[in-house]
PDB file of N, CA and C in Angstrom:
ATOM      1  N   UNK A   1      -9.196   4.671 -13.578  1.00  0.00           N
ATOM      2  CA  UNK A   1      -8.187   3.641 -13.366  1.00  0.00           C
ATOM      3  C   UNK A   1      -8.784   2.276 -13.696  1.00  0.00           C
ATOM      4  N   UNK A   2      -7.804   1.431 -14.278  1.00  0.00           N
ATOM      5  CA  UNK A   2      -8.368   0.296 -14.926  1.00  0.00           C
ATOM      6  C   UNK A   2      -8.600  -0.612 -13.544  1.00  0.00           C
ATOM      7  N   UNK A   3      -9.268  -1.456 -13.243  1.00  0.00           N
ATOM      8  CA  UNK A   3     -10.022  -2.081 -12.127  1.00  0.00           C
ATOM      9  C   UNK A   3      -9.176  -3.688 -11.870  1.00  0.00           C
ATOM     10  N   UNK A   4      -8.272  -4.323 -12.809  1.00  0.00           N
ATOM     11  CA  UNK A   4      -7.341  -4.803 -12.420  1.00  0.00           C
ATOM     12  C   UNK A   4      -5.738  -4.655 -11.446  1.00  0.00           C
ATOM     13  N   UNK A   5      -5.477  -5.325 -11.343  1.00  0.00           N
ATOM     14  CA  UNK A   5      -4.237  -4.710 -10.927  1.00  0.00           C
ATOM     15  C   UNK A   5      -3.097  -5.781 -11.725  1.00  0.00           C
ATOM     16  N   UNK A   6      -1.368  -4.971 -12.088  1.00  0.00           N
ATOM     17  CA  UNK A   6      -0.581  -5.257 -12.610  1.00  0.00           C
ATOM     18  C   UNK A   6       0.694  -5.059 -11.804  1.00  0.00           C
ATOM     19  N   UNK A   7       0.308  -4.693 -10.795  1.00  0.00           N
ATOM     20  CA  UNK A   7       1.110  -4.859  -9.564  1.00  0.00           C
ATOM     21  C   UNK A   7       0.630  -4.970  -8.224  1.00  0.00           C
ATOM     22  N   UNK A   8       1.038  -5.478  -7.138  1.00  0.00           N
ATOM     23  CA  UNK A   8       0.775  -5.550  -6.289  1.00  0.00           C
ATOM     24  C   UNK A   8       1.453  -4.834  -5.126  1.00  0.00           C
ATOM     25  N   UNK A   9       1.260  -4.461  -3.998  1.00  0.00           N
ATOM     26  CA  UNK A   9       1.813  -3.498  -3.471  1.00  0.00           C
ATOM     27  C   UNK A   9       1.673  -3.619  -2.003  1.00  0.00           C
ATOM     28  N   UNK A  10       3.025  -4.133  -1.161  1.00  0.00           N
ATOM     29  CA  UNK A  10       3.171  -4.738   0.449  1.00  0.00           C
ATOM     30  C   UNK A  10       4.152  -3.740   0.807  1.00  0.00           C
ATOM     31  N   UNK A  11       3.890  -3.875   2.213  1.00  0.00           N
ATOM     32  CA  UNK A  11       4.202  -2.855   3.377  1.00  0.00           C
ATOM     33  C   UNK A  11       5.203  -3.454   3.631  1.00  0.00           C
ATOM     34  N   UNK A  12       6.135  -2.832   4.079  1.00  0.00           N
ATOM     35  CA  UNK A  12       7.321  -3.436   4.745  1.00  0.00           C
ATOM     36  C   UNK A  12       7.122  -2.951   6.461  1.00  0.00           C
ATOM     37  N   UNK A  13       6.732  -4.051   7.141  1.00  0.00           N
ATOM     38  CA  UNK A  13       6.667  -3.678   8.470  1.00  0.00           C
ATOM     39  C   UNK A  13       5.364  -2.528   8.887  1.00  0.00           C
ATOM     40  N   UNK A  14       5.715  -1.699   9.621  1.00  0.00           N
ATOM     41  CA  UNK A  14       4.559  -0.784   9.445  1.00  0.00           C
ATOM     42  C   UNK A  14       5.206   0.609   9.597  1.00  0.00           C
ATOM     43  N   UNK A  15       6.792   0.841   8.707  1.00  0.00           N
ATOM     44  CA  UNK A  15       6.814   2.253   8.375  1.00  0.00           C
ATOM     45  C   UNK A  15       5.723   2.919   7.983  1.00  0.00           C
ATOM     46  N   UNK A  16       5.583   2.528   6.810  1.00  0.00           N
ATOM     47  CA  UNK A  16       4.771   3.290   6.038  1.00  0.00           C
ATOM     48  C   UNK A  16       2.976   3.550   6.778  1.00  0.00           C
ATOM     49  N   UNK A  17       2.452   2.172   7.149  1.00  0.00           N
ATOM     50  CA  UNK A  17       1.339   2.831   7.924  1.00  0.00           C
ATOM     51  C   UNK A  17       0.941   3.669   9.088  1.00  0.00           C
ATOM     52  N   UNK A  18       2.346   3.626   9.769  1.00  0.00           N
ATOM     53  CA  UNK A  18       2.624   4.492  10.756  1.00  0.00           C
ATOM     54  C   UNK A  18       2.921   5.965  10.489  1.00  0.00           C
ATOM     55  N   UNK A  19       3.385   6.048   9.163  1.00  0.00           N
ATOM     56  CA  UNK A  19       3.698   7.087   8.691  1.00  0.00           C
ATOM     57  C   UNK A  19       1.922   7.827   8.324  1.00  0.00           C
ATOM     58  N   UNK A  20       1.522   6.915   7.206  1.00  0.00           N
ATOM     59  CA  UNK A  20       0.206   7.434   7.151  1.00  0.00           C
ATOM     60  C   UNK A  20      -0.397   7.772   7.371  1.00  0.00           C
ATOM     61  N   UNK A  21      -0.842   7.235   9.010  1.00  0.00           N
ATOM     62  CA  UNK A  21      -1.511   7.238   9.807  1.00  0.00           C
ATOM     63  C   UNK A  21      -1.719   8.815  10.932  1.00  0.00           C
ATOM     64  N   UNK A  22      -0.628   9.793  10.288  1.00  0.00           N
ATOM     65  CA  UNK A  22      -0.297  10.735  11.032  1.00  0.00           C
ATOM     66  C   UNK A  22      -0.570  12.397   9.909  1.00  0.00           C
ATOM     67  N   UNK A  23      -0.722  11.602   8.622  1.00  0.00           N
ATOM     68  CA  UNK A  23      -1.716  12.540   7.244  1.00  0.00           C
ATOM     69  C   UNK A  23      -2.667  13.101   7.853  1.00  0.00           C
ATOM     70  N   UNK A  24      -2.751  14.114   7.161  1.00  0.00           N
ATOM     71  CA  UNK A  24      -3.767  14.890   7.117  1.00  0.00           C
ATOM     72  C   UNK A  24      -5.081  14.062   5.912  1.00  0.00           C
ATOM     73  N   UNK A  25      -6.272  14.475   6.097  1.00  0.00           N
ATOM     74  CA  UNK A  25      -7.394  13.412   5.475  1.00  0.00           C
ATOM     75  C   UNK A  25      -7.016  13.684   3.727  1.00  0.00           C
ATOM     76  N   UNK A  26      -6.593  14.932   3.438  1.00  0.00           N
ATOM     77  CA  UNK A  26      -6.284  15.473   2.211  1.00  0.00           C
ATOM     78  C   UNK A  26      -5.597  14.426   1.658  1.00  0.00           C
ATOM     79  N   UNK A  27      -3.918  14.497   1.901  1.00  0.00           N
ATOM     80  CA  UNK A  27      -3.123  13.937   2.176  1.00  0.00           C
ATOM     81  C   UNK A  27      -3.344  12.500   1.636  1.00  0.00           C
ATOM     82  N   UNK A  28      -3.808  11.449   3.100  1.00  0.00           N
ATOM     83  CA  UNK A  28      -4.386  10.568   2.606  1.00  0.00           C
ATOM     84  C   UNK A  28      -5.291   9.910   1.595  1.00  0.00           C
ATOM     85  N   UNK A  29      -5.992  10.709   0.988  1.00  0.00           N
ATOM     86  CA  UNK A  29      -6.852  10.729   0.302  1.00  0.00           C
ATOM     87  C   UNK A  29      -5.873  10.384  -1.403  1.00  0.00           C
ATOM     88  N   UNK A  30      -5.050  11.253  -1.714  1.00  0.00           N
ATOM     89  CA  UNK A  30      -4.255  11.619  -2.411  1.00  0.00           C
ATOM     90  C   UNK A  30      -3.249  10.551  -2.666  1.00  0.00           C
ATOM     91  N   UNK A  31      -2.587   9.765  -1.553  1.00  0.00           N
ATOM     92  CA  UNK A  31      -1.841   8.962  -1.390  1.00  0.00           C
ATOM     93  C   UNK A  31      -2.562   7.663  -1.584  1.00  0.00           C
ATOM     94  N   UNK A  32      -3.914   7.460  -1.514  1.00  0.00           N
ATOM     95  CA  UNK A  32      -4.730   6.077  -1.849  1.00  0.00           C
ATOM     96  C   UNK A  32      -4.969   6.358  -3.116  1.00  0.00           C
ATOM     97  N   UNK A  33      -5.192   7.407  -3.893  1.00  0.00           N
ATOM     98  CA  UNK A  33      -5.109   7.605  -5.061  1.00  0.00           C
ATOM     99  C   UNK A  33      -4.004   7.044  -5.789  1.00  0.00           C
ATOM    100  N   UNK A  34      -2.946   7.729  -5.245  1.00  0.00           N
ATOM    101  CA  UNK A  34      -2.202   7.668  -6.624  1.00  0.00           C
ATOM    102  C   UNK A  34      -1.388   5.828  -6.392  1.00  0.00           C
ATOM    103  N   UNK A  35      -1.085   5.283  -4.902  1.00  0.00           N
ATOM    104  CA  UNK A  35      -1.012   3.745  -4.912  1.00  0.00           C
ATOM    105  C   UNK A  35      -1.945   2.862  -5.898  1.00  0.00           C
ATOM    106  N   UNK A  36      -3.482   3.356  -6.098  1.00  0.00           N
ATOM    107  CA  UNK A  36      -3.934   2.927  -6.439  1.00  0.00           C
ATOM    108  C   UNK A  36      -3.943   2.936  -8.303  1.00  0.00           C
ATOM    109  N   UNK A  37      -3.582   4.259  -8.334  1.00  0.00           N
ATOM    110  CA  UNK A  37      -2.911   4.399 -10.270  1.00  0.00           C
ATOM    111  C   UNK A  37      -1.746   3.097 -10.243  1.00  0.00           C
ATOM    112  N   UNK A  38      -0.895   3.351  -9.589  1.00  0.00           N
ATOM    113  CA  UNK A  38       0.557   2.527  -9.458  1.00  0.00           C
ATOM    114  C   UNK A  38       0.366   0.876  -9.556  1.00  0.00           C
ATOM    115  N   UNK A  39      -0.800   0.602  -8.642  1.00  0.00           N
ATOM    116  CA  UNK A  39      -1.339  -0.845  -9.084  1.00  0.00           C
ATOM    117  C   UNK A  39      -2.116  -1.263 -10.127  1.00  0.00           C
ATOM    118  N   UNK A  40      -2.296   0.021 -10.429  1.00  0.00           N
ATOM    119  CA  UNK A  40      -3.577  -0.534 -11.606  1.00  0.00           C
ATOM    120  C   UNK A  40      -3.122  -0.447 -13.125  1.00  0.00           C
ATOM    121  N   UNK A  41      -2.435   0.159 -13.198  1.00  0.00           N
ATOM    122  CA  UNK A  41      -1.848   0.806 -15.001  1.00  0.00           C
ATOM    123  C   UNK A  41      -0.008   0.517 -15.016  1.00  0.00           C
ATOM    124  N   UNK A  42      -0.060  -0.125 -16.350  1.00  0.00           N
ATOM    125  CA  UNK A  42       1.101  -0.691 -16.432  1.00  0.00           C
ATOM    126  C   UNK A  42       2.087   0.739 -16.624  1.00  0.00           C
ATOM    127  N   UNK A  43       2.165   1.647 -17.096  1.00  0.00           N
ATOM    128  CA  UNK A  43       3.161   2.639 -17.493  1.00  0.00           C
ATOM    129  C   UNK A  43       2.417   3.468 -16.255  1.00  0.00           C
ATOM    130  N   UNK A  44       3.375   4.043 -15.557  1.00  0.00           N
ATOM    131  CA  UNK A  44       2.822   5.096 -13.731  1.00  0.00           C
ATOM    132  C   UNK A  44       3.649   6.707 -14.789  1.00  0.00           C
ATOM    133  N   UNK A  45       3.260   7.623 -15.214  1.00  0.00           N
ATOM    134  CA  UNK A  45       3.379   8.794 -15.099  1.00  0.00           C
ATOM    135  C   UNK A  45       4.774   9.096 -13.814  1.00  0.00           C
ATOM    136  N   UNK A  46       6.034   9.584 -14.556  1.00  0.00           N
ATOM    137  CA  UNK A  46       7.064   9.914 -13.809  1.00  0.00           C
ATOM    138  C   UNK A  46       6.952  10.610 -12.690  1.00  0.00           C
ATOM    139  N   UNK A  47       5.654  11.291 -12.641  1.00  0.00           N
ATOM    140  CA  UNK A  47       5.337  12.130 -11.897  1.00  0.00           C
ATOM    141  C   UNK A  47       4.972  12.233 -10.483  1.00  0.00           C
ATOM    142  N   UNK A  48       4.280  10.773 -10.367  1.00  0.00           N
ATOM    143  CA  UNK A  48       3.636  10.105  -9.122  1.00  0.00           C
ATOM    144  C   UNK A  48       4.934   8.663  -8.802  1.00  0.00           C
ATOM    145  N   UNK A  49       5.519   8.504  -9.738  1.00  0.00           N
ATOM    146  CA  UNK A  49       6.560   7.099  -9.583  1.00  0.00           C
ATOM    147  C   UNK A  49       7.689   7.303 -10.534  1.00  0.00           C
ATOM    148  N   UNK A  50       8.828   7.537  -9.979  1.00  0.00           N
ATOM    149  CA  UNK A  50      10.423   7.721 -10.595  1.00  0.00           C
ATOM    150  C   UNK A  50      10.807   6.544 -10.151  1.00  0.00           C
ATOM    151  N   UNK A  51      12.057   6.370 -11.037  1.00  0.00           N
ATOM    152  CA  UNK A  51      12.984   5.636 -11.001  1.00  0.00           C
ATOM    153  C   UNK A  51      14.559   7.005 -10.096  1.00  0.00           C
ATOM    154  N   UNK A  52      14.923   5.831  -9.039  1.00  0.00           N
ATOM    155  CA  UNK A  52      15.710   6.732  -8.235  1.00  0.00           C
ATOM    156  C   UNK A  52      17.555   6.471  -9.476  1.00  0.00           C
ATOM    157  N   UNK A  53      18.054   7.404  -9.804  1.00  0.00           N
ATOM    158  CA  UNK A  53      18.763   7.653 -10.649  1.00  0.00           C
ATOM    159  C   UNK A  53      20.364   6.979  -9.921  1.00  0.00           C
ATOM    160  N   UNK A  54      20.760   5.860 -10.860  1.00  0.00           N
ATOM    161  CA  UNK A  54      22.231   5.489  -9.813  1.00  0.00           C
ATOM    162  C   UNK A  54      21.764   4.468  -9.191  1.00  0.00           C
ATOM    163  N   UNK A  55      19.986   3.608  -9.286  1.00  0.00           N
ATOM    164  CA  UNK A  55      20.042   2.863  -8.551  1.00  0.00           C
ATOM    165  C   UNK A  55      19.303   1.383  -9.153  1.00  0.00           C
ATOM    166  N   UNK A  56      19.248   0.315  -8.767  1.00  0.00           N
ATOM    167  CA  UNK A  56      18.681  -0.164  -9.142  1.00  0.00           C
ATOM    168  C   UNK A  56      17.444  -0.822  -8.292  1.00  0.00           C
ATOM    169  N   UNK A  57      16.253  -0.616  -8.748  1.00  0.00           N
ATOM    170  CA  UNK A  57      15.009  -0.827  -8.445  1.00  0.00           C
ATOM    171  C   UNK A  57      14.563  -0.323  -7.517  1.00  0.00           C
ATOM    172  N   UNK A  58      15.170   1.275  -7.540  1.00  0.00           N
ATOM    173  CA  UNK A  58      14.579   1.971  -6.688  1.00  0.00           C
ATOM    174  C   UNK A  58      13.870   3.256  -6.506  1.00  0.00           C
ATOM    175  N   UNK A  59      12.381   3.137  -6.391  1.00  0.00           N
ATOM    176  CA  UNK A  59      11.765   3.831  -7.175  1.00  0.00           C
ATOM    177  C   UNK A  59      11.443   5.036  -5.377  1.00  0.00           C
ATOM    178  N   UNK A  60      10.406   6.342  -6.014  1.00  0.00           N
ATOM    179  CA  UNK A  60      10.108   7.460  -5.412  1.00  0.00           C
ATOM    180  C   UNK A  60       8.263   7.485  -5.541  1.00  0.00           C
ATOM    181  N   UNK A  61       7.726   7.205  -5.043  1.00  0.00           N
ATOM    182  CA  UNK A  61       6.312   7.797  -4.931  1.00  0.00           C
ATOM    183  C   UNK A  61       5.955   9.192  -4.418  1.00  0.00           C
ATOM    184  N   UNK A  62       5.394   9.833  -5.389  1.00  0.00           N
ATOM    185  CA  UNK A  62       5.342  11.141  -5.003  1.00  0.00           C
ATOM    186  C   UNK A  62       3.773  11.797  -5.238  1.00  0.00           C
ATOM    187  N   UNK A  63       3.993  12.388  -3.989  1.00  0.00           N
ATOM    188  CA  UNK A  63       2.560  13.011  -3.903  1.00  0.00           C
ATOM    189  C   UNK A  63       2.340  14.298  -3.523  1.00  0.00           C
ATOM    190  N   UNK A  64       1.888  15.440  -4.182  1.00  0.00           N
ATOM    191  CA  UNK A  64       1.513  16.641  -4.140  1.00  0.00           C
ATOM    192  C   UNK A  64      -0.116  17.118  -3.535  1.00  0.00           C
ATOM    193  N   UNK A  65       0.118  17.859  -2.118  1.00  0.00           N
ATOM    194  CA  UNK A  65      -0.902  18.282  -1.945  1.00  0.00           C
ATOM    195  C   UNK A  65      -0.921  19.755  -1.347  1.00  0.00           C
ATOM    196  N   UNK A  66      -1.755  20.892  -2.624  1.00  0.00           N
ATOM    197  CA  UNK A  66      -1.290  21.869  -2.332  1.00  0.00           C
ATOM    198  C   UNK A  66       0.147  22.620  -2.464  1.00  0.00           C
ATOM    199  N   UNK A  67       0.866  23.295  -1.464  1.00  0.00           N
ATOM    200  CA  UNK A  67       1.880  23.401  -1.540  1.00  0.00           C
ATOM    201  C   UNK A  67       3.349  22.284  -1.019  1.00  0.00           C
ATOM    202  N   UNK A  68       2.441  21.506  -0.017  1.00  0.00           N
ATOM    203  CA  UNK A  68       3.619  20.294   0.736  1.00  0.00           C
ATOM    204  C   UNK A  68       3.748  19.041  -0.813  1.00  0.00           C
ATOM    205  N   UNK A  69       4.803  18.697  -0.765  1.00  0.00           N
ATOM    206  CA  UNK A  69       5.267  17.227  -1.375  1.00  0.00           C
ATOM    207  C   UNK A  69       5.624  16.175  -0.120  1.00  0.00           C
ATOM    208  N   UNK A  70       4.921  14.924  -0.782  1.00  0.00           N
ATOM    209  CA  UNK A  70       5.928  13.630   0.276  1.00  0.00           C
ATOM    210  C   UNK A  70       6.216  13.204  -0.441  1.00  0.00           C
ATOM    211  N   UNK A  71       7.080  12.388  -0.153  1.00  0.00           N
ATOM    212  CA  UNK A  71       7.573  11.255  -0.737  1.00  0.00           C
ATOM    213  C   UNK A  71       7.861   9.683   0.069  1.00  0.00           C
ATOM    214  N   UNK A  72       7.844   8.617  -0.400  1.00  0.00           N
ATOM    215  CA  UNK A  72       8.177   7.726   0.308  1.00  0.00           C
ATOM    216  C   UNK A  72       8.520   6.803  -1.102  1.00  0.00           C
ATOM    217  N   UNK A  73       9.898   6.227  -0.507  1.00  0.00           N
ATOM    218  CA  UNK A  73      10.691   5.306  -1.462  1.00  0.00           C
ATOM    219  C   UNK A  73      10.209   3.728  -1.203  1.00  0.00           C
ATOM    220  N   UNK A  74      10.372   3.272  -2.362  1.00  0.00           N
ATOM    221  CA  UNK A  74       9.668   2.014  -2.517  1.00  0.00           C
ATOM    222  C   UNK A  74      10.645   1.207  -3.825  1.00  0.00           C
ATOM    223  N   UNK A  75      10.009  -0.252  -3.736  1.00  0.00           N
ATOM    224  CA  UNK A  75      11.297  -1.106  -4.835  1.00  0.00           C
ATOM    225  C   UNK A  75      10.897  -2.144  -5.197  1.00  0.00           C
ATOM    226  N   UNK A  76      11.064  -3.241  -6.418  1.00  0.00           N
ATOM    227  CA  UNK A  76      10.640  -4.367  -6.626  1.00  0.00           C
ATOM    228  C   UNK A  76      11.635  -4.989  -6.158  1.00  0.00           C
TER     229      UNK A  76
END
C-alpha cells in the first residue's frame, strides 16, 4: 500500500469503534487492513468498497474472514 493517503477516514460517533471493539483479533486485523487500502490508493477494488446501488454516496466496506462477512456502510 502506497504510504500516502488520498482519503481520509472519521468515525461518526463511536458506532463503529464500539462495534470493533467486540472483533475477534482476526477480524480486526483484516478490517485495519483493508481501511487502510481505502485510504491509501485512489481506485479501492469493488471488492473491499462498493458503491451502494440507488444511492448517492453511499458506499459498503467489506470484509471477509474465513467463512463470516461484515460489513459496515460508510459515505463522503
Amino acid at each position: 500500500m502506497n504510504d500516502k493517503f488520498v482519503r481520509n477516514i472519521f468515525y461518526f460517533e463511536e458506532f463503529y469503534l464500539d462495534f470493533y471493539e467486540r472483533l475477534k483479533p482476526a477480524v480486526k486485523k483484516k478490517f485495519n487492513w483493508t481501511l487502510g487500502l481505502i485510504a491509501s490508493i485512489e481506485k479501492v477494488p469493488e471488492k473491499y468498497f462498493k458503491h451502494i446501488t440507488g444511492s448517492t454516496g453511499l458506499f459498503e466496506i467489506r470484509v471477509e474472514v474465513g467463512s463470516d462477512i461484515f460489513r459496515v456502510f460508510c459515505f463522503f
